[in-house]
N, C-alpha and C. Protein backbone atom coordinates (compact mmCIF):
# COMPACT_ATOMS: atom_id res chain seq x y z
N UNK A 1 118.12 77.11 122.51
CA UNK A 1 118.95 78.11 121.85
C UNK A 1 118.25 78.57 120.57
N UNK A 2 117.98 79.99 120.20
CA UNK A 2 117.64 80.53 119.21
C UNK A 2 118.80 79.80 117.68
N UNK A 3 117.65 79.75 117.31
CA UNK A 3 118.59 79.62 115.17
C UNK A 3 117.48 79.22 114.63
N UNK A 4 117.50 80.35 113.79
CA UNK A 4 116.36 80.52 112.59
C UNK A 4 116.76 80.35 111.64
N UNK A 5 118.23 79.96 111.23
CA UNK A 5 118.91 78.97 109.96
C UNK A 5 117.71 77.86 109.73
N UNK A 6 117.61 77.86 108.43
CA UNK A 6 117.05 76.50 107.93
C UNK A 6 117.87 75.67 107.27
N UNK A 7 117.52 74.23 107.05
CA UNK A 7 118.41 73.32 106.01
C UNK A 7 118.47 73.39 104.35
N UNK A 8 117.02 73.76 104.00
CA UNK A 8 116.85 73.51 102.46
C UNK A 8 115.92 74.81 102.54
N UNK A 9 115.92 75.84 101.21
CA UNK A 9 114.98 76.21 100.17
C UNK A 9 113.16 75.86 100.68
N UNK A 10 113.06 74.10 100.43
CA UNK A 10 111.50 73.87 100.95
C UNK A 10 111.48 73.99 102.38
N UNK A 11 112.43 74.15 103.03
CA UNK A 11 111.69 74.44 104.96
C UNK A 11 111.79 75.66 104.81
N UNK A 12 112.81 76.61 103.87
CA UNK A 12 111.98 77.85 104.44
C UNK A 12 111.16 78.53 103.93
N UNK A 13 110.15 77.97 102.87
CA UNK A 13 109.20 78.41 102.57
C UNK A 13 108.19 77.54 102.61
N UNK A 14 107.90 76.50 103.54
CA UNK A 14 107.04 75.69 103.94
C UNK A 14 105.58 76.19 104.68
N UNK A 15 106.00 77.00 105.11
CA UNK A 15 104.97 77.76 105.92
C UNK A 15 104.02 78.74 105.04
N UNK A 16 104.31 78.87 103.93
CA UNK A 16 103.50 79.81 102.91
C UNK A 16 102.30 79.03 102.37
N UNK A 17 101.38 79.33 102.93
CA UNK A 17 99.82 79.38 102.53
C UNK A 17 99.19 79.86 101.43
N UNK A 18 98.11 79.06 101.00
CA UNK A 18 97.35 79.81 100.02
C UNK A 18 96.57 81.16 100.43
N UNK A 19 96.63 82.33 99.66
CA UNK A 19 96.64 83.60 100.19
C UNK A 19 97.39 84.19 100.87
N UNK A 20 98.26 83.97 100.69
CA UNK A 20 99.52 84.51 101.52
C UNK A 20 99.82 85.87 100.94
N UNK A 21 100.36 86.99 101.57
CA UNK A 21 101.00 87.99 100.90
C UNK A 21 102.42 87.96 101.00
N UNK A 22 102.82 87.67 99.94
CA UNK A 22 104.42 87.96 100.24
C UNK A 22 105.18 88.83 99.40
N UNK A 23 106.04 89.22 100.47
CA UNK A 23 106.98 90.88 100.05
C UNK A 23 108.45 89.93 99.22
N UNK A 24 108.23 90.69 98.10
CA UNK A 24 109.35 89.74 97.12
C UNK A 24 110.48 91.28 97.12
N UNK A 25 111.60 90.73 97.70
CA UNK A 25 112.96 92.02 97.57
C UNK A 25 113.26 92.14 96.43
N UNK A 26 113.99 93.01 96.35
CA UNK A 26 114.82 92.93 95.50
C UNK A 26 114.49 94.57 93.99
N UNK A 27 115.86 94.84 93.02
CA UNK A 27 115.32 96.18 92.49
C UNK A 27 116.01 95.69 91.36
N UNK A 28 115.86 96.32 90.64
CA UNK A 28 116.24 95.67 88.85
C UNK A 28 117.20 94.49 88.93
N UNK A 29 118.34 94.03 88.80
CA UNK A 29 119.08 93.07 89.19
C UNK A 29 119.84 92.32 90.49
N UNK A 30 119.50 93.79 91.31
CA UNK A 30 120.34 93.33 92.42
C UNK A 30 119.03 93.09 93.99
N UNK A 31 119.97 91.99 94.98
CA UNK A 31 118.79 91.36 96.29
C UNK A 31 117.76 90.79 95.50
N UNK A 32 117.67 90.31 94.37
CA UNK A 32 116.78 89.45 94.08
C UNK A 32 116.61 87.93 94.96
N UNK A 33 115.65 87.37 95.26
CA UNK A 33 115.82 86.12 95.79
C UNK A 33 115.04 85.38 95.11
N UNK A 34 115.67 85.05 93.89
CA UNK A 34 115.45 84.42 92.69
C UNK A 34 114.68 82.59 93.37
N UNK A 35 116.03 82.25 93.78
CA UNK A 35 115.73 80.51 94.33
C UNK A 35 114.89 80.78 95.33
N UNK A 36 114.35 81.12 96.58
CA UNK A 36 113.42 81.45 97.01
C UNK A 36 112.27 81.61 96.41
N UNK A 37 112.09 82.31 95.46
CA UNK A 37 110.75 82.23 94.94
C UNK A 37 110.55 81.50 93.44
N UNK A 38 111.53 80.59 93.32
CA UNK A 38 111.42 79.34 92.81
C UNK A 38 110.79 78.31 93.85
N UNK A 39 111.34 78.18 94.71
CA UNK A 39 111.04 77.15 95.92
C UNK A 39 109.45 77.46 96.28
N UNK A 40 109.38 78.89 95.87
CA UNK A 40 107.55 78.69 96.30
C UNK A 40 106.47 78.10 95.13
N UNK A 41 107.08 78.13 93.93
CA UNK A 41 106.61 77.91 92.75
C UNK A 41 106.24 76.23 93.09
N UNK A 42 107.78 75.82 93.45
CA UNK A 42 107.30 74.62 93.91
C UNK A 42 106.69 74.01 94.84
N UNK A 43 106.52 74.61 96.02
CA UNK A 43 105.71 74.52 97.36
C UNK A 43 104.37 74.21 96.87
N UNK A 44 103.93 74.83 96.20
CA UNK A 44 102.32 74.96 95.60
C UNK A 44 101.04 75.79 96.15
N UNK A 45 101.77 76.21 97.23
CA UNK A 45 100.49 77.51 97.39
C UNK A 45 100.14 78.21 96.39
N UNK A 46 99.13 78.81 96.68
CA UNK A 46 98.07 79.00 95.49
C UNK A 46 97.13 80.27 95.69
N UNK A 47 96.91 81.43 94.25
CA UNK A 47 96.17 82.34 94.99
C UNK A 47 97.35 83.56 96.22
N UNK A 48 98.41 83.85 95.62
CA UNK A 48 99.05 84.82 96.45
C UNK A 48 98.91 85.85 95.80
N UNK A 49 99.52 86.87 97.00
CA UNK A 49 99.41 88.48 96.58
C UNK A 49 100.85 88.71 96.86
N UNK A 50 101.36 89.29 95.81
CA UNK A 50 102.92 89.47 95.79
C UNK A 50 103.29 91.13 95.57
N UNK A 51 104.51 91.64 96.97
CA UNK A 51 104.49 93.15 96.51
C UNK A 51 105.60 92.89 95.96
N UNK A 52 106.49 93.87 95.46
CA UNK A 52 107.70 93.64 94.57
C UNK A 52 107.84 94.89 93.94
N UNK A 53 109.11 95.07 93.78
CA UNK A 53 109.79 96.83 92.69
C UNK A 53 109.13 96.42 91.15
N UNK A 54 109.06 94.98 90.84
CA UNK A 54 108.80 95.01 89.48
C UNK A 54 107.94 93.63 89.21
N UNK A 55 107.31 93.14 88.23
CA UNK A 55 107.16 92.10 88.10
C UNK A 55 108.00 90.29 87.30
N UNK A 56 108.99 91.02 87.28
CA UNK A 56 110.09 89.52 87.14
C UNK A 56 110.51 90.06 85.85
N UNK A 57 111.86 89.65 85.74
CA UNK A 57 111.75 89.47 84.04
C UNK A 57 112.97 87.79 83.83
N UNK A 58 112.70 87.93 82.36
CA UNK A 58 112.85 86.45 81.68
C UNK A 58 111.68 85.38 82.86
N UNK A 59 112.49 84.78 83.03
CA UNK A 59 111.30 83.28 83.42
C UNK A 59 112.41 82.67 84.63
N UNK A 60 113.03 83.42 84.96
CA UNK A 60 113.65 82.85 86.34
C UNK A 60 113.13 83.63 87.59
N UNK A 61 113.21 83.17 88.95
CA UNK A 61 112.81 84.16 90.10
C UNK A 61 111.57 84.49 90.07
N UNK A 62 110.97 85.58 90.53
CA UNK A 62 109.98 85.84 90.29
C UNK A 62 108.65 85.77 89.24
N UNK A 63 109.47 85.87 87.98
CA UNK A 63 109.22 85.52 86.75
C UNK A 63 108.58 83.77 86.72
N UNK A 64 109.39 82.97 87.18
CA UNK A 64 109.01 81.54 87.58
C UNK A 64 107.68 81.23 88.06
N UNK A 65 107.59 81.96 89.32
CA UNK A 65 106.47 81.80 90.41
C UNK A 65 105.14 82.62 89.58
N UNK A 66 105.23 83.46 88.76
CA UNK A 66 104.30 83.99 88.33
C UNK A 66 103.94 83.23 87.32
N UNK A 67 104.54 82.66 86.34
CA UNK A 67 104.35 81.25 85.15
C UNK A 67 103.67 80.00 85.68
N UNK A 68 104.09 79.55 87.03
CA UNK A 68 103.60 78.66 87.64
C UNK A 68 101.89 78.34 88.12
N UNK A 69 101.54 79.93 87.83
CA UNK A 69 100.52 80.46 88.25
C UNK A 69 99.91 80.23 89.26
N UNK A 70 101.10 80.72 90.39
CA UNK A 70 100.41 80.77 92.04
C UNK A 70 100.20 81.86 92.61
N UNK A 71 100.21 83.00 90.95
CA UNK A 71 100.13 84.43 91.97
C UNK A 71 98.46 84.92 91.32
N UNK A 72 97.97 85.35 92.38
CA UNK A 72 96.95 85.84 91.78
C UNK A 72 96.95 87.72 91.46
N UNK A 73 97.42 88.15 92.16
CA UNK A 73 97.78 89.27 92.36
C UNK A 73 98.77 89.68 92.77
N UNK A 74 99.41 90.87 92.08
CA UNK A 74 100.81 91.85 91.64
C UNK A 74 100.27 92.81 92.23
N UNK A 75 101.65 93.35 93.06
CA UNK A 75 101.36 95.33 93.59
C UNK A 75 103.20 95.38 93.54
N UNK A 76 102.66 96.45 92.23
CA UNK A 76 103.95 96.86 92.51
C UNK A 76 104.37 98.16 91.24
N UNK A 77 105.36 98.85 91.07
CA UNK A 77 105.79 100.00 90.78
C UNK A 77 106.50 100.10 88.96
N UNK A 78 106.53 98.59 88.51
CA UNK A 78 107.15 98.78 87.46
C UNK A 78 106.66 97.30 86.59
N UNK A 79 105.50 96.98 86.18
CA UNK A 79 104.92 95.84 85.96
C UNK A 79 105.90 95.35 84.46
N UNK A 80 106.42 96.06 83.86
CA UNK A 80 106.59 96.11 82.69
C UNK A 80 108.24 96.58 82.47
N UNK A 81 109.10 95.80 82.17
CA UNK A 81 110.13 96.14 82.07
C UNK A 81 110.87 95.31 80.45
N UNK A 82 111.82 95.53 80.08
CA UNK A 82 112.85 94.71 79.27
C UNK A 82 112.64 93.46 79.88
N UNK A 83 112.52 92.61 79.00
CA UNK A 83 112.17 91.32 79.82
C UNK A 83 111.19 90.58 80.35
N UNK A 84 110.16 91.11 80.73
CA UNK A 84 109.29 90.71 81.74
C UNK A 84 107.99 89.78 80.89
N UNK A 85 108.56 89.06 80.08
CA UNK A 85 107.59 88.26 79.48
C UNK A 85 106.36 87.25 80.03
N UNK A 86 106.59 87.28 81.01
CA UNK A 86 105.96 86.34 81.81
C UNK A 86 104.72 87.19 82.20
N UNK A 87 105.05 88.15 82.98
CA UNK A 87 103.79 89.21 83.44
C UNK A 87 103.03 89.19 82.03
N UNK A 88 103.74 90.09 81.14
CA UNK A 88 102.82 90.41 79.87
C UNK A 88 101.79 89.24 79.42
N UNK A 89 102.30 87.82 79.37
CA UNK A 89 101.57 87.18 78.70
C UNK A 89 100.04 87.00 79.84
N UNK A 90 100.63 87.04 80.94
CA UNK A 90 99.59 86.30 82.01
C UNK A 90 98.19 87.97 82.36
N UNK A 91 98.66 89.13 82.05
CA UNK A 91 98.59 89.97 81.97
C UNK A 91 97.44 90.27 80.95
N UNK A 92 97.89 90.27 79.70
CA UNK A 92 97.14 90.48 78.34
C UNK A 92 96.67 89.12 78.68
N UNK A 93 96.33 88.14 79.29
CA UNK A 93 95.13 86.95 78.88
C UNK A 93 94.11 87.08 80.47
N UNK A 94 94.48 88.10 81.29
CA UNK A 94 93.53 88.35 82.43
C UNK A 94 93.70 87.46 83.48
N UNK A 95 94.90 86.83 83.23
CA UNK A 95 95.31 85.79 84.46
C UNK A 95 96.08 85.87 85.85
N UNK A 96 96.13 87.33 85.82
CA UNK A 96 96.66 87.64 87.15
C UNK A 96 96.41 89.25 86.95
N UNK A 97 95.94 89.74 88.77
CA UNK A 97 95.80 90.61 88.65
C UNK A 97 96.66 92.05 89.11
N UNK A 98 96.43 93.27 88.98
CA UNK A 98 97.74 94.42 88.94
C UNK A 98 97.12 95.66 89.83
N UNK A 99 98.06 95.68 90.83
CA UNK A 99 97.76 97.03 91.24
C UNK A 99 99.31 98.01 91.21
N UNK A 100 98.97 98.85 90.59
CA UNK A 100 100.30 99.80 90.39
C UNK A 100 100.31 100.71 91.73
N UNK A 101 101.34 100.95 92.37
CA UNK A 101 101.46 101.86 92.71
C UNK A 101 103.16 102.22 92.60
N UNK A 102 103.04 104.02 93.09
CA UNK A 102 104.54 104.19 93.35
C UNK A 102 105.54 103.93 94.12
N UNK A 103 106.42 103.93 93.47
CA UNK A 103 107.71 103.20 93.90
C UNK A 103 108.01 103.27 95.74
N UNK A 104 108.10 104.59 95.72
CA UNK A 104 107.91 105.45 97.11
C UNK A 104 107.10 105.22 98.06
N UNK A 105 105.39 105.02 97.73
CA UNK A 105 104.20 104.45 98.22
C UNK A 105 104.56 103.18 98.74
N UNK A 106 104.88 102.43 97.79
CA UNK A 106 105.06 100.96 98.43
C UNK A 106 106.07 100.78 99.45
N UNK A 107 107.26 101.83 99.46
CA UNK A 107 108.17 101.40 100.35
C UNK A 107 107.88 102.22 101.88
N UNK A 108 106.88 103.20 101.88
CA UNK A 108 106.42 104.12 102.79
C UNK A 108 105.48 103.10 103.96
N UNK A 109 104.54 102.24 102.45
CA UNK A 109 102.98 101.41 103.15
C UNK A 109 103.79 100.29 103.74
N UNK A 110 104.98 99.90 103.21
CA UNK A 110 105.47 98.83 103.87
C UNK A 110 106.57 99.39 105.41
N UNK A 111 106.73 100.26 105.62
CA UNK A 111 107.42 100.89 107.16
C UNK A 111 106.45 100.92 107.48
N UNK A 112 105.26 101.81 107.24
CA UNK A 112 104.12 102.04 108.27
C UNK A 112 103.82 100.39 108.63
N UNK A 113 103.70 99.82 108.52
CA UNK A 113 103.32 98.55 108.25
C UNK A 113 104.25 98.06 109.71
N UNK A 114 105.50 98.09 109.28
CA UNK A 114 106.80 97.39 110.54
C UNK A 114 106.42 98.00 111.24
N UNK A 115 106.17 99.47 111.61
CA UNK A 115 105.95 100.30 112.82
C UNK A 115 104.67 100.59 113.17
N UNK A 116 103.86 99.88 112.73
CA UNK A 116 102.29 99.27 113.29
C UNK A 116 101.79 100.83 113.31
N UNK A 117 101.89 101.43 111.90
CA UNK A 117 100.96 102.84 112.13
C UNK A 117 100.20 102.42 110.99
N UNK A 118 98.96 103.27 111.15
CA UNK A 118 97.65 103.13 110.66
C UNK A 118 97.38 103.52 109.10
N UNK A 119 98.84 104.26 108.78
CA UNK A 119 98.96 104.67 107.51
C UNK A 119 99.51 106.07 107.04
N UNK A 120 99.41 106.92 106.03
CA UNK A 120 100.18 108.23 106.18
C UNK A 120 99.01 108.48 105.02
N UNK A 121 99.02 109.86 105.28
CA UNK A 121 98.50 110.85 103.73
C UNK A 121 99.78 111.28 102.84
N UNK A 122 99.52 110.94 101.46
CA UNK A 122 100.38 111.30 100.50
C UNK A 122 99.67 112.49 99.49
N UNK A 123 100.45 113.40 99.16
CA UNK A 123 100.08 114.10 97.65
C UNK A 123 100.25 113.18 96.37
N UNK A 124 101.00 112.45 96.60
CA UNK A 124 101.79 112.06 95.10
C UNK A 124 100.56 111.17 94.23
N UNK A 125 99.49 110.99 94.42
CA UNK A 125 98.34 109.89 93.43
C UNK A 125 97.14 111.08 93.26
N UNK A 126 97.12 112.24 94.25
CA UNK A 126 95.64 112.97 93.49
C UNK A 126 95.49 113.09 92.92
N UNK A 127 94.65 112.58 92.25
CA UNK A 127 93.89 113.58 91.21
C UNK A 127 94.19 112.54 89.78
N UNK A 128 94.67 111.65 90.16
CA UNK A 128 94.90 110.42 89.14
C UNK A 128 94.00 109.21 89.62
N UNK A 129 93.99 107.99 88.43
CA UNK A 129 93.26 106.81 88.77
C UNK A 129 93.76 106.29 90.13
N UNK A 130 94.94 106.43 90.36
CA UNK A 130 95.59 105.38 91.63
C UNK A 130 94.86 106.16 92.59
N UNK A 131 94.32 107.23 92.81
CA UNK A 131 93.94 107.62 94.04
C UNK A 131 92.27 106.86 94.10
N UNK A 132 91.58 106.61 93.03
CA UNK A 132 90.50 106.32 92.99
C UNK A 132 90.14 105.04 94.72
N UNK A 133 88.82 105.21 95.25
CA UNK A 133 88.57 104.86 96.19
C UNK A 133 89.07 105.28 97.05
N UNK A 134 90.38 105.91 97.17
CA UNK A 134 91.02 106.35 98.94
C UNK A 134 90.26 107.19 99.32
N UNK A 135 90.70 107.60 100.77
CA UNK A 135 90.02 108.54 101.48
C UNK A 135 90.93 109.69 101.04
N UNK A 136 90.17 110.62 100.64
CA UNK A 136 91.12 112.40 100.55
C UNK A 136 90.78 113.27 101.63
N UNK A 137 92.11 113.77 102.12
CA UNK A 137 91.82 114.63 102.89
C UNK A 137 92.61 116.41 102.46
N UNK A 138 92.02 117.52 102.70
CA UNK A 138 93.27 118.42 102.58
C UNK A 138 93.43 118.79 104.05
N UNK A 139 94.79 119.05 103.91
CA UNK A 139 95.90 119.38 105.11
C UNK A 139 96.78 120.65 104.46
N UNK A 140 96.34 121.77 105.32
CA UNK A 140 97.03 123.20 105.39
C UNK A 140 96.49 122.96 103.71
N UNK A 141 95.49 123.31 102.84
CA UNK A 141 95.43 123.69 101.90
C UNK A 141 96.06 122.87 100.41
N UNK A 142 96.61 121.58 101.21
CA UNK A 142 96.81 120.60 99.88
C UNK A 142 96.23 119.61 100.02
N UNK A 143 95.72 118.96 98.98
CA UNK A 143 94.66 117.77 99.20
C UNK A 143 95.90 116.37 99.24
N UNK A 144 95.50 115.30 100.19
CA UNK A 144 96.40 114.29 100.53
C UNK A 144 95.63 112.64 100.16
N UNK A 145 95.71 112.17 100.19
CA UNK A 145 95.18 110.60 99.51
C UNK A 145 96.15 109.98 100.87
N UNK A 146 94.90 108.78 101.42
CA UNK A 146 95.14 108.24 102.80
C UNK A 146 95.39 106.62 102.18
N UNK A 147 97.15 106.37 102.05
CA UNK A 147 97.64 105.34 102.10
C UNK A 147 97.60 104.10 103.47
N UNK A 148 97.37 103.13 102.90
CA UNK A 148 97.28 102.17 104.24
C UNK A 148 98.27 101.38 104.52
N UNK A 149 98.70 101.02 105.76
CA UNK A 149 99.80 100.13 105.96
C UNK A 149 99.77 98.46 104.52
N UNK A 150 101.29 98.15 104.30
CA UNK A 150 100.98 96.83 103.08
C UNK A 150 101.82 96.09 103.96
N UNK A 151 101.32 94.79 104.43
CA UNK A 151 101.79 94.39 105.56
C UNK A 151 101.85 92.29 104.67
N UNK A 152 103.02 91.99 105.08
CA UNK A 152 103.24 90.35 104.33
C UNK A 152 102.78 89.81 105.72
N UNK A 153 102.79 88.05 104.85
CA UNK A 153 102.83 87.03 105.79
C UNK A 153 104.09 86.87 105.94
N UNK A 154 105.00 86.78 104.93
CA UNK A 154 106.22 86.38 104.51
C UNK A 154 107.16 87.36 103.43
N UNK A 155 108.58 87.48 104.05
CA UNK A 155 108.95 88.06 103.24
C UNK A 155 110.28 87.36 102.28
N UNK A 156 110.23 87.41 101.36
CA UNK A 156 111.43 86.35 100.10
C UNK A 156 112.86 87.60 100.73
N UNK A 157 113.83 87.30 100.81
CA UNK A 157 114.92 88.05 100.71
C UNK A 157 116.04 87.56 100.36
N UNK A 158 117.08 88.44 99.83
CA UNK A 158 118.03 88.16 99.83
C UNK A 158 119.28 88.82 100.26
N UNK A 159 120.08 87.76 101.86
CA UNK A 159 121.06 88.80 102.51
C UNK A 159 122.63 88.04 102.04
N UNK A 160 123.18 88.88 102.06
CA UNK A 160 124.66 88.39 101.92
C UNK A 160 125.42 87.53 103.24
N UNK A 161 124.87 88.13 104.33
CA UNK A 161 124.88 87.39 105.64
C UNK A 161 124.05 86.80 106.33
N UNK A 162 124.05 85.66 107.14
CA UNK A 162 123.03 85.52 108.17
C UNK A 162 123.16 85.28 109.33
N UNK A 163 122.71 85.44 110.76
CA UNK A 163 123.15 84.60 111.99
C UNK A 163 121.65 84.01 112.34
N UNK A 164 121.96 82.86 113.31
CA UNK A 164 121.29 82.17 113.71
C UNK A 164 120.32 82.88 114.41
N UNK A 165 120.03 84.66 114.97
CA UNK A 165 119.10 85.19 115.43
C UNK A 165 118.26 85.78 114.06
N UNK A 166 118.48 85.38 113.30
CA UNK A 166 117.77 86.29 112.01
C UNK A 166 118.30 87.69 111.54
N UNK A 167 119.53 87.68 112.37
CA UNK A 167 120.13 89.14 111.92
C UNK A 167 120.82 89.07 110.52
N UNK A 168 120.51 90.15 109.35
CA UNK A 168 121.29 89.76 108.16
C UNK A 168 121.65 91.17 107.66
N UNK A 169 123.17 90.66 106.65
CA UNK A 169 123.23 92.35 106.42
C UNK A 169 123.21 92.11 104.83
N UNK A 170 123.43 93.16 104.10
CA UNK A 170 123.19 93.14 102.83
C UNK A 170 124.30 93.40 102.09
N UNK A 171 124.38 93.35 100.80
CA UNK A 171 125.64 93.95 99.69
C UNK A 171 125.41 94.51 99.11
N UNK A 172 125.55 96.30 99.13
CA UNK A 172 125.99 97.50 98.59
C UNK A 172 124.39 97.38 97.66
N UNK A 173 124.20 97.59 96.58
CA UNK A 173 122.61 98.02 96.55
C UNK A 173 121.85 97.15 96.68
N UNK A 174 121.95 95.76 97.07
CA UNK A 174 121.44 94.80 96.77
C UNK A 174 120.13 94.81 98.52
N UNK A 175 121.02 95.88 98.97
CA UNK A 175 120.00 96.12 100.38
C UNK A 175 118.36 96.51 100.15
N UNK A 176 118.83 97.40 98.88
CA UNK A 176 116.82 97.75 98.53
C UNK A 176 115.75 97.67 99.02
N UNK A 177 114.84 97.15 98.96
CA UNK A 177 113.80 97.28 99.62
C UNK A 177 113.83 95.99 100.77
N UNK A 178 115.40 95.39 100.64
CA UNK A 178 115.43 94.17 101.88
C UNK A 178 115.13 94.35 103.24
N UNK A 179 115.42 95.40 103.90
CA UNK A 179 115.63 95.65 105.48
C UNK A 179 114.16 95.83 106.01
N UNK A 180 113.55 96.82 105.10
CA UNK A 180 111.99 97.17 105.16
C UNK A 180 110.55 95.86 105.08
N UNK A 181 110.93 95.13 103.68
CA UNK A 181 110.48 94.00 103.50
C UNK A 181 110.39 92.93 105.06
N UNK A 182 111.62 92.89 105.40
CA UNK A 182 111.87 92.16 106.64
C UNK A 182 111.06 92.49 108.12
N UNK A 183 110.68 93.78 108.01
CA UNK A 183 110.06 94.52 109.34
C UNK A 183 108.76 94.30 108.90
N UNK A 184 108.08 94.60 107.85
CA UNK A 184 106.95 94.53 107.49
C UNK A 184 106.12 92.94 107.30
């Protein structure tokens, strides 16, 4: 019989490897999966790449796992917020590294990603640093920057429901980048 329920926090993030990419949910306060990515802090993998709306703030959740220093690398849309003391310090001393992109981008590279496509052309980075290295193409007369699928090992979430097939639903904004995270 299918059930993908776990017992504890450490079985379900037991399986996270050093180098792992993992898709951390969640948007300013709400679908955070704070204890989850405490539990990886403590797991001890080492050397991850973490996507995420922001980079943590205070020193709980995300914020935790990045203090712990098991992340090596940040992608994500808002590195810097009220709060986010943890990034800044690890940040300004060169101890973890940052790729910005937009908000939109990340949630686009992560569908292409669930739906196993090869990637999309965007306008929204020409002609700025973030486009630097992509492939440009123009299409009908506008130049496009060739985004690539951002694809996890693992994704942190947080659902309000769960069933034993892995089906989960969410609470009112707290859905955010959860449903997507999950496919990807």
């Amino acid at each position: 019989m299918i059930d993908k329920r776990v017992n504890s926090l450490a079985e379900a993030v037991a399986g996270i490897r050093d180098g792992s990419t993992i898709l951390c949910a969640g948007f300013g306060g709400a679908g955070l999966p704070d204890a989850l990515c405490e539990a990886v802090a403590e797991q001890g993998a080492r050397d991850l790449t973490v996507v995420a709306n922001n980079a943590g703030t205070g020193r709980r959740g995300l914020a935790a796992l990045l203090g712990a220093g098991r992340v090596k690398r940040i992608i994500c849309s808002f590195p810097r917020s009220s709060g986010s003391v943890v990034f800044e310090e690890l940040y300004g001393a060169g101890r973890i590294e940052l790729e910005l992109v937009p908000q939109g981008i990340i949630s686009e590279r992560m569908r292409c990603a669930a739906a196993g496509l090869g990637g999309f052309y965007s306008p929204v980075s020409v002609g700025t640093r973030l486009a630097e290295g992509k492939e440009h193409r123009e299409i009908n007369g506008r130049m496009y920057v060739l985004e690539k699928p951002l694809k996890g090992d693992v994704a942190l979430l947080s659902a309000d429901r769960g069933d034993r097939w892995g089906n989960l639903t969410y609470r009112k904004s707290a859905r955010n980048f959860n449903p997507t995270m999950a496919m990807a």
